[in-house]
N, C-alpha and C. Protein backbone atom coordinates (compact mmCIF):
# COMPACT_ATOMS: atom_id res chain seq x y z
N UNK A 1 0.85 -1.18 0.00
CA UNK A 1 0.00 0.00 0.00
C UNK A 1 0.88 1.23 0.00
N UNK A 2 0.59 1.95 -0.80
CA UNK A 2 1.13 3.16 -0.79
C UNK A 2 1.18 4.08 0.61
N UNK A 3 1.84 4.61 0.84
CA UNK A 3 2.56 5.42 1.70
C UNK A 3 2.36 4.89 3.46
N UNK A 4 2.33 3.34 3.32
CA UNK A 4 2.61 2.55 4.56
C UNK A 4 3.41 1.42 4.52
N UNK A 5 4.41 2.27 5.53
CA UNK A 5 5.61 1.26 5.05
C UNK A 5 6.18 1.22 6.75
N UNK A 6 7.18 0.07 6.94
CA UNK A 6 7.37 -0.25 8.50
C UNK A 6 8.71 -0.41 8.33
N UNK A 7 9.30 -0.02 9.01
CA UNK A 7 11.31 -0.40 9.34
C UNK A 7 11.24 -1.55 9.67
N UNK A 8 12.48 -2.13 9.47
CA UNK A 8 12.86 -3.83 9.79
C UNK A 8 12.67 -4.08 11.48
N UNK A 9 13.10 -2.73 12.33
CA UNK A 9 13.05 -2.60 13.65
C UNK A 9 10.92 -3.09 13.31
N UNK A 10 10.82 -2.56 13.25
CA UNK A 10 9.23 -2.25 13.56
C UNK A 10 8.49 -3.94 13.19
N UNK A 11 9.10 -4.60 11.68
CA UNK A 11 8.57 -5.73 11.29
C UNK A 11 9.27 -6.68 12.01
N UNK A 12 10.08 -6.86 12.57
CA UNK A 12 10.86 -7.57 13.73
C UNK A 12 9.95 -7.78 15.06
N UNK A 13 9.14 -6.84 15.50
CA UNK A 13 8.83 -6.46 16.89
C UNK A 13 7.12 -7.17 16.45
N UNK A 14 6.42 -6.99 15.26
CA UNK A 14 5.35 -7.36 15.01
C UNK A 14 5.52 -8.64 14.60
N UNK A 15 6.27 -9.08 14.12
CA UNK A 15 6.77 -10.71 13.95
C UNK A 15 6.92 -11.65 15.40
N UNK A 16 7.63 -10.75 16.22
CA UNK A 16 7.90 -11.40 17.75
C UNK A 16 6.54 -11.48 18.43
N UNK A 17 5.42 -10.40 18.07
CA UNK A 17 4.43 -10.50 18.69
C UNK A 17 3.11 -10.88 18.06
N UNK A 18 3.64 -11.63 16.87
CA UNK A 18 2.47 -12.32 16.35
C UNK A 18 2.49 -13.81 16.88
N UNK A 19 4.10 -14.44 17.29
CA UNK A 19 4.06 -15.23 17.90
C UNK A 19 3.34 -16.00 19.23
N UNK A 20 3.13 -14.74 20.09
CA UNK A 20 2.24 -14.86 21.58
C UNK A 20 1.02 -14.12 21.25
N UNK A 21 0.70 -14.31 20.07
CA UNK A 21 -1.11 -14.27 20.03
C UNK A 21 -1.90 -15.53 19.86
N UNK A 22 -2.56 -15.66 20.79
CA UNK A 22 -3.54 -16.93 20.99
C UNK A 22 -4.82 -17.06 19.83
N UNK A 23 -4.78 -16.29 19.72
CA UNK A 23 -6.30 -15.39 19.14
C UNK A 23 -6.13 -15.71 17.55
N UNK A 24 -6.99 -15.99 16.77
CA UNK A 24 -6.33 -16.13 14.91
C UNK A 24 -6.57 -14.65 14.27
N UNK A 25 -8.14 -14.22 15.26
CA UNK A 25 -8.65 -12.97 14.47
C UNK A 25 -7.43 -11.84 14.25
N UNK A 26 -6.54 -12.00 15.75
CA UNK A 26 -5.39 -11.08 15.92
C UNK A 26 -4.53 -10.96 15.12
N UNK A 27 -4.11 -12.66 15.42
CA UNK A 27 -2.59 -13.12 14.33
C UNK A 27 -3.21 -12.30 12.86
N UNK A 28 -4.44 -12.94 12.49
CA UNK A 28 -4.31 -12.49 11.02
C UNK A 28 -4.72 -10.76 10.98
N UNK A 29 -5.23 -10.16 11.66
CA UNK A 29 -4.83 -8.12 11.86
C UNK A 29 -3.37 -8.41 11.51
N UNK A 30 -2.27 -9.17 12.20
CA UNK A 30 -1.08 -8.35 12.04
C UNK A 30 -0.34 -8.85 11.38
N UNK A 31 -0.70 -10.32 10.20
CA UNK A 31 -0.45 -10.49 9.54
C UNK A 31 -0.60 -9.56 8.51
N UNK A 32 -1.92 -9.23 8.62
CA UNK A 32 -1.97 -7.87 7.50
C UNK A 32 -1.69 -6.77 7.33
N UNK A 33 -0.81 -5.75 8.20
CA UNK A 33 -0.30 -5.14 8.75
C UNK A 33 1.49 -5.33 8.31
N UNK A 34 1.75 -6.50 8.67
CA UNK A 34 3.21 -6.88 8.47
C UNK A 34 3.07 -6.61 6.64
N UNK A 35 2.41 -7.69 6.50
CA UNK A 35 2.76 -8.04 4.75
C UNK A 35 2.34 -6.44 4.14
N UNK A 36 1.22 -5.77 4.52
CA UNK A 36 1.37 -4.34 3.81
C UNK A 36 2.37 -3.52 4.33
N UNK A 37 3.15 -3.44 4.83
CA UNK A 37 4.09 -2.41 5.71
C UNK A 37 5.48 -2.98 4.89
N UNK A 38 5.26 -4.17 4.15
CA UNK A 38 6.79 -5.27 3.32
C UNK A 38 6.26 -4.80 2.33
N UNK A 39 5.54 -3.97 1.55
CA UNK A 39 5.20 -3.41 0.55
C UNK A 39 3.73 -4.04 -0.53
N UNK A 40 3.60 -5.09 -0.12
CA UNK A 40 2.13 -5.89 -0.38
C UNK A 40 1.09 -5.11 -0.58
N UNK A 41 0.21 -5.02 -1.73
CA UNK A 41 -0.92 -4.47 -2.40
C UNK A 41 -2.21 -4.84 -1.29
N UNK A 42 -2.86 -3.57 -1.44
CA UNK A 42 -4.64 -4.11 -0.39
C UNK A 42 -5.21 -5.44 -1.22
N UNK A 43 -4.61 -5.75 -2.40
CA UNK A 43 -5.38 -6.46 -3.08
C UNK A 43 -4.86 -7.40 -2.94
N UNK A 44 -3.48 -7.84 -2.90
CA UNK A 44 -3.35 -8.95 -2.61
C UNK A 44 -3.20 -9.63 -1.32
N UNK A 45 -3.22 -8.60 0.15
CA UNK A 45 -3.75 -9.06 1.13
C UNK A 45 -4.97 -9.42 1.47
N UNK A 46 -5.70 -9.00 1.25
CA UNK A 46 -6.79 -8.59 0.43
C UNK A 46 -7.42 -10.32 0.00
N UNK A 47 -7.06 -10.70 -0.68
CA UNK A 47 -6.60 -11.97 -1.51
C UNK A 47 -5.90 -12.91 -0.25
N UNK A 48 -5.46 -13.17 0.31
CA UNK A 48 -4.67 -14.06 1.04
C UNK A 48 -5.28 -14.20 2.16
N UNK A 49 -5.78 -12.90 2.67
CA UNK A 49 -6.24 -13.39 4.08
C UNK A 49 -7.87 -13.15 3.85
N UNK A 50 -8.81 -13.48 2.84
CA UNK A 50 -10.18 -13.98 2.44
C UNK A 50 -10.43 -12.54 3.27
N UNK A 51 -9.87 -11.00 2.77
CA UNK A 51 -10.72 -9.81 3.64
C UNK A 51 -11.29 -8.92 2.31
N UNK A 52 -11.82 -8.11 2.99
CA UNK A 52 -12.23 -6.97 2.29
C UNK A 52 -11.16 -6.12 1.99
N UNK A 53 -11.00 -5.18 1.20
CA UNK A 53 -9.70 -3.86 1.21
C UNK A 53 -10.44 -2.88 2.21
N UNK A 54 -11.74 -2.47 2.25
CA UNK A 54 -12.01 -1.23 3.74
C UNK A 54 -11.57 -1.54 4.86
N UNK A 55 -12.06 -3.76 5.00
CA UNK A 55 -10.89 -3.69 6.34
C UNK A 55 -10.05 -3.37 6.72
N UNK A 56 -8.90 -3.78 5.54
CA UNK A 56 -7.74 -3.82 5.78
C UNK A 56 -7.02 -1.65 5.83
N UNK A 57 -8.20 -0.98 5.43
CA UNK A 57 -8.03 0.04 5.43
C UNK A 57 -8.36 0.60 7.11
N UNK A 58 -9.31 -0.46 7.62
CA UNK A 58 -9.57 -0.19 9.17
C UNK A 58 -8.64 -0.64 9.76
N UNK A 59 -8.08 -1.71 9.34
CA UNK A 59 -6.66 -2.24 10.12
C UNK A 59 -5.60 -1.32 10.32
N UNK A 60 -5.19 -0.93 9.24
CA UNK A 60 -4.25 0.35 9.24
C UNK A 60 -4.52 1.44 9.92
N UNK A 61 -5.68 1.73 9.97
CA UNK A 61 -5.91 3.08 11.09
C UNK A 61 -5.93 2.77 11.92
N UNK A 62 -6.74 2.04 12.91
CA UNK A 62 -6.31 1.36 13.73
C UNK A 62 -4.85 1.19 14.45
N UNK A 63 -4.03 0.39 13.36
CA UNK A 63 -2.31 0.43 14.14
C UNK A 63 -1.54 1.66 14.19
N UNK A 64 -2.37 2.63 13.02
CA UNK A 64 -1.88 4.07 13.04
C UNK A 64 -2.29 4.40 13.87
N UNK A 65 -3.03 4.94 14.85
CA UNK A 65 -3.86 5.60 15.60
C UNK A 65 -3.37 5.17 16.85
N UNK A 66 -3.69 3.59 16.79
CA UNK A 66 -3.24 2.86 18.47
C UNK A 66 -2.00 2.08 18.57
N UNK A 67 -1.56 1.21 17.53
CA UNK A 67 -0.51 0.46 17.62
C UNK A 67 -1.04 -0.69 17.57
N UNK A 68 -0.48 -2.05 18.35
CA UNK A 68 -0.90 -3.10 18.17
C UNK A 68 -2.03 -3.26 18.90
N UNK A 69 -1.74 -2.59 19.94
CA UNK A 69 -3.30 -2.77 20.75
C UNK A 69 -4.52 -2.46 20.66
N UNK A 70 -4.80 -1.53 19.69
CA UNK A 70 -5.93 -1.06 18.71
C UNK A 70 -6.36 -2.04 17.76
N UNK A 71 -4.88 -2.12 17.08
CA UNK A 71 -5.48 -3.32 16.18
C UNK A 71 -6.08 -4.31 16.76
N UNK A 72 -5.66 -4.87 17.30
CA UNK A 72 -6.13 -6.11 18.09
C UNK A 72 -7.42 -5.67 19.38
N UNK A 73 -7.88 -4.76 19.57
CA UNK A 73 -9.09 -4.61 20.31
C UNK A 73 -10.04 -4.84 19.71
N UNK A 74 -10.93 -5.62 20.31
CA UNK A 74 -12.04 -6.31 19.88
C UNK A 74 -13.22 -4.75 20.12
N UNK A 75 -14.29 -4.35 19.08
CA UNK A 75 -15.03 -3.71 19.12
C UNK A 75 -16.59 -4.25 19.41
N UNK A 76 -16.53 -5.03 19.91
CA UNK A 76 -17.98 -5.74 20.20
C UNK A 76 -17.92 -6.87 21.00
N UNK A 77 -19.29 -6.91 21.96
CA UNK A 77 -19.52 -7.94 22.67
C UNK A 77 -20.44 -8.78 22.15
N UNK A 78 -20.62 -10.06 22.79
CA UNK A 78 -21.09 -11.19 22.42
C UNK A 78 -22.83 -10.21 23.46
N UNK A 79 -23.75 -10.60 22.66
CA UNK A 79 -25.24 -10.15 23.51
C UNK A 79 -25.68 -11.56 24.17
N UNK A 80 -26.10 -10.99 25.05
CA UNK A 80 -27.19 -12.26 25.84
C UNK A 80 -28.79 -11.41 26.39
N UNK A 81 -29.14 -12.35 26.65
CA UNK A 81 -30.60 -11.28 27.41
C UNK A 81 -30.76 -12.61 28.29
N UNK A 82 -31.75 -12.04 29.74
CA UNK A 82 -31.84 -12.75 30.65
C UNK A 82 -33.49 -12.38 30.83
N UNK A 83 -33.90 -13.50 30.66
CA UNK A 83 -35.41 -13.78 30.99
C UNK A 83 -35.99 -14.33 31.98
């Protein structure tokens, strides 16, 4: 993607911490994140990890905005109702 790009420091540190994610929804945020920041098209992430390109456009703001911990914050709860 054009004008998002990550230092080797930076893809190093998101590599180490894709390792201690339990979670797949996570791993694959920062899979997508890594591979566009290594210079990878929305389209062909896009393509690889079965997403949309707006996601992956929410993904990016997201790690822009918050870092990894944005990315990886879950925006919704599971509902229940009690009768």
């Amino acid at each position: 993607m054009k004008n998002f790009t990550l230092s080797e420091k930076e893809i190093k540190s998101l590599r180490a911490t894709h390792k201690t994610l339990k979670e797949k929804w996570a791993a694959d945020r920062l899979k997508a994140i890594i591979s566009l920041g290594n210079g990878w098209t929305l389209e062909e992430v896009a393509e690889i990890l079965l997403l949309d390109i707006e996601t992956l456009r929410n993904y990016i703001k997201a790690f822009e905005s918050g870092g990894v911990e944005a990315l990886v914050e879950r925006h919704y709860q599971r509902g229940f109702s009690i009768r």
